[in-house]
C-alpha atoms as a PDB file:
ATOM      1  CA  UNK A   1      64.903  62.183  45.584  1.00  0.00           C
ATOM      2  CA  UNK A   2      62.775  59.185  47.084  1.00  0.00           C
ATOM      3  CA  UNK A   3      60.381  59.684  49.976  1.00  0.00           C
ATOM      4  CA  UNK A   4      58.537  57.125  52.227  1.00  0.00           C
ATOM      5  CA  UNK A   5      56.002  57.609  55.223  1.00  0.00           C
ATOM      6  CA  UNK A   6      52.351  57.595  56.367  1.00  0.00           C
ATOM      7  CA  UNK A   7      49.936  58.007  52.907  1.00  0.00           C
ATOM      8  CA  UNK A   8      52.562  57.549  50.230  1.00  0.00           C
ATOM      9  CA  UNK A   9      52.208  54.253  48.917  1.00  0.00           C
ATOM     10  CA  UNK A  10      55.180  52.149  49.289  1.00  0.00           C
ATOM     11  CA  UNK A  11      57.715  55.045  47.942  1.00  0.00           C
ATOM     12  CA  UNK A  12      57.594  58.305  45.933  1.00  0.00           C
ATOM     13  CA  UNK A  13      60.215  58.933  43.487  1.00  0.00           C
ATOM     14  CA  UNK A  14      61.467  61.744  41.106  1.00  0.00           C
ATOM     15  CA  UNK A  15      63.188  60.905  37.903  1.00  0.00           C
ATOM     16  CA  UNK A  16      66.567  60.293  37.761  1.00  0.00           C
ATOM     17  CA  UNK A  17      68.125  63.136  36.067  1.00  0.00           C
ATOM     18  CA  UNK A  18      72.400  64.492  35.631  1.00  0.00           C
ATOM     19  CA  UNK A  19      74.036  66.561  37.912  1.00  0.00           C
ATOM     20  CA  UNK A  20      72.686  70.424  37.312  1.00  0.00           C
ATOM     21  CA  UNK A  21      69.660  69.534  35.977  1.00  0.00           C
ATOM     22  CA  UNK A  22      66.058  69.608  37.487  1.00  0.00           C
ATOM     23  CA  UNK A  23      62.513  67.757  38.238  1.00  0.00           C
ATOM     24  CA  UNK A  24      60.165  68.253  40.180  1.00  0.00           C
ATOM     25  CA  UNK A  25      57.084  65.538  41.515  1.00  0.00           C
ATOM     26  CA  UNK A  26      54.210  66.036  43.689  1.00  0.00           C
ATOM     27  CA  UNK A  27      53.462  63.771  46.886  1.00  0.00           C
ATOM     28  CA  UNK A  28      50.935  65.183  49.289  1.00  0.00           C
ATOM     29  CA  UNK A  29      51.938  64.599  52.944  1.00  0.00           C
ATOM     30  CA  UNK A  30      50.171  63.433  55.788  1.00  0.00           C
ATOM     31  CA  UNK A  31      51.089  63.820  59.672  1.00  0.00           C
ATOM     32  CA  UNK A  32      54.064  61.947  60.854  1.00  0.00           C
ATOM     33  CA  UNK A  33      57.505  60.738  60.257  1.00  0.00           C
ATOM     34  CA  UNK A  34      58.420  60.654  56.209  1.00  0.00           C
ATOM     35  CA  UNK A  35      62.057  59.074  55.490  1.00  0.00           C
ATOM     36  CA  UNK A  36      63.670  61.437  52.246  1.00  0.00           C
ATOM     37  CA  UNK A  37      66.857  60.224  51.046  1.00  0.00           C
ATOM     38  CA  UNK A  38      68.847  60.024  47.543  1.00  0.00           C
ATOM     39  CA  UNK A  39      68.238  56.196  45.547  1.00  0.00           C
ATOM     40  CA  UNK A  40      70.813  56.876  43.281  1.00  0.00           C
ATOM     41  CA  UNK A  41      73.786  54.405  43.584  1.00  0.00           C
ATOM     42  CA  UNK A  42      74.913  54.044  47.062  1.00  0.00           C
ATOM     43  CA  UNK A  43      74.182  57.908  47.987  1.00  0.00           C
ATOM     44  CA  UNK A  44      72.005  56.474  50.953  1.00  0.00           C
ATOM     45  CA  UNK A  45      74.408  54.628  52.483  1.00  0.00           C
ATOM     46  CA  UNK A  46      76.742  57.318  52.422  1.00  0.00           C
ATOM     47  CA  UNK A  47      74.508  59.672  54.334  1.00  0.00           C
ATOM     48  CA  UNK A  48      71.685  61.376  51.661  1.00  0.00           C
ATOM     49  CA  UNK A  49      69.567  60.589  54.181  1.00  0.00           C
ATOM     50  CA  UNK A  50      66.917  62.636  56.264  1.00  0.00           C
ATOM     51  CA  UNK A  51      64.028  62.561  58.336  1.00  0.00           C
ATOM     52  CA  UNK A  52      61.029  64.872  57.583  1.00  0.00           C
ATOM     53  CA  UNK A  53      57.968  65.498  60.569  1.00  0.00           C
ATOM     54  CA  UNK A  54      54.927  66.991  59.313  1.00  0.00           C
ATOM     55  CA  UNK A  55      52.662  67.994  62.007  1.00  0.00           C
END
C-alpha cells in the first residue's frame, strides 16, 4: 500500500510483502484529499486505486 496527500512527504509506503502475508506502517493524516493505491507492478493502472477524504 502507498499513500500520498497533504502532510505526508512525497509518499508513504509499506513493505512489499507475498500474497497472505501482513505489515503494517503508520502515517498520520491531515485534512484533505490523500490518493491510496497498490505500487506493486502495474496494480495501479489496473484499478488499485482510491481516494481517501479526511475531514
Amino acid at each position: 500500500m502507498a499513500i500520498s496527500g497533504p502532510g505526508i512527504s512525497g509518499e508513504q509506503q509499506s513493505e512489499t510483502i507475498d500474497g497472505g502475508a501482513k505489515t503494517q506502517f503508520t502515517v498520520t493524516l491531515r485534512p484533505g484529499s490523500h490518493e491510496v493505491w497498490c505500487p506493486v507492478g502495474n496494480h495501479r493502472a489496473q484499478g488499485m486505486e482510491t481516494t481517501l477524504v479526511v475531514k
